[in-house]
C-alpha atoms as a PDB file:
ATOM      1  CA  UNK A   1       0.000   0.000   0.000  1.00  0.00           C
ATOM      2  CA  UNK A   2       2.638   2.609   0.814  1.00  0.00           C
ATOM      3  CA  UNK A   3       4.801   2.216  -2.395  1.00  0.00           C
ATOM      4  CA  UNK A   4       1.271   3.330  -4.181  1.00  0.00           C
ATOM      5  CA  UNK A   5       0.581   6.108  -1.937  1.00  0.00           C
ATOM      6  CA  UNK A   6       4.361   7.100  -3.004  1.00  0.00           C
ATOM      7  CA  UNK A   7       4.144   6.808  -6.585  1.00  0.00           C
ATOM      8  CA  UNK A   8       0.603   8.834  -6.232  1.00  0.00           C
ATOM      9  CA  UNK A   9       2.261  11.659  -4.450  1.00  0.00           C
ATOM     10  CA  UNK A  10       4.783  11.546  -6.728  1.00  0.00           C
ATOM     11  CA  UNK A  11       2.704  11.628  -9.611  1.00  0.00           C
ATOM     12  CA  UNK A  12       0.869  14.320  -7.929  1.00  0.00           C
ATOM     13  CA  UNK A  13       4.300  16.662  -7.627  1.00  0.00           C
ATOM     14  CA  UNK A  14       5.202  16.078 -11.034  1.00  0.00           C
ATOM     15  CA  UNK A  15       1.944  17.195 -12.256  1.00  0.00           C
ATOM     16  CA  UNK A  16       1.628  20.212  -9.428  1.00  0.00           C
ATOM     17  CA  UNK A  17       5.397  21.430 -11.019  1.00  0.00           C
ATOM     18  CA  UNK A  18       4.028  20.680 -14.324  1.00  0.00           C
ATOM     19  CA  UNK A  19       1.156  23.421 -14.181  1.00  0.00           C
ATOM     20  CA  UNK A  20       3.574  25.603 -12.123  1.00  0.00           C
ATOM     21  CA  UNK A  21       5.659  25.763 -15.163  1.00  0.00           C
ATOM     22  CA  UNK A  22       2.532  26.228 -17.794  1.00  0.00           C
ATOM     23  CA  UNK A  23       1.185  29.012 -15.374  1.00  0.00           C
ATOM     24  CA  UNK A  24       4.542  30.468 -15.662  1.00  0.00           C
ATOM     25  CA  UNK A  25       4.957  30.524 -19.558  1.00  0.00           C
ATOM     26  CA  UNK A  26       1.018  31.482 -19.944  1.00  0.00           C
ATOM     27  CA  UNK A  27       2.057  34.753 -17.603  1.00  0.00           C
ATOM     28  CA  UNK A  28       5.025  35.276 -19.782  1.00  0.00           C
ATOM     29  CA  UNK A  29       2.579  35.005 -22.873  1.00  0.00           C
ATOM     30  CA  UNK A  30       0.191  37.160 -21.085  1.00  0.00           C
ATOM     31  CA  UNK A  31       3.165  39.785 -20.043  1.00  0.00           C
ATOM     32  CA  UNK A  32       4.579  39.926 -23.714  1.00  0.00           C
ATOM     33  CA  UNK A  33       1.482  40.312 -25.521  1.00  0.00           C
ATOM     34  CA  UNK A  34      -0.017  43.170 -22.990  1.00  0.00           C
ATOM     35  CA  UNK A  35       3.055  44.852 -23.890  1.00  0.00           C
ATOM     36  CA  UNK A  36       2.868  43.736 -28.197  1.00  0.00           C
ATOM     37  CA  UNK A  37      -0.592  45.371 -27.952  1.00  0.00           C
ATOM     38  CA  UNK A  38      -1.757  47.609 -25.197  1.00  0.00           C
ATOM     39  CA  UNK A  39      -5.429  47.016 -26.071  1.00  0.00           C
ATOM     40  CA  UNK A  40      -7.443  44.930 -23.560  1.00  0.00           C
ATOM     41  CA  UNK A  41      -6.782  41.167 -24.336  1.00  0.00           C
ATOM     42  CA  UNK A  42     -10.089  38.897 -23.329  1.00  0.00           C
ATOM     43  CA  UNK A  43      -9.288  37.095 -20.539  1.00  0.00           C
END
């Protein structure tokens, strides 16, 4: 039982840094494109 509760919470901090880095890059996006055009971008 434990070496599935370990591969879950690793699974689980792979995905968590995966969508840290995504949320990263889409506020980079977000950053460079509010400064490409300063009109207001939906969303």
């Amino acid at each position: 039982m434990f070496p599935i509760i370990a591969s879950e919470r690793r699974i689980v901090n792979t995905l968590f840094q995966i969508f840290a880095i995504l949320e990263y890059c889409l506020r980079i996006f977000v950053f460079i494109r509010r400064i490409a055009c300063p009109a207001p971008v939906l969303g």
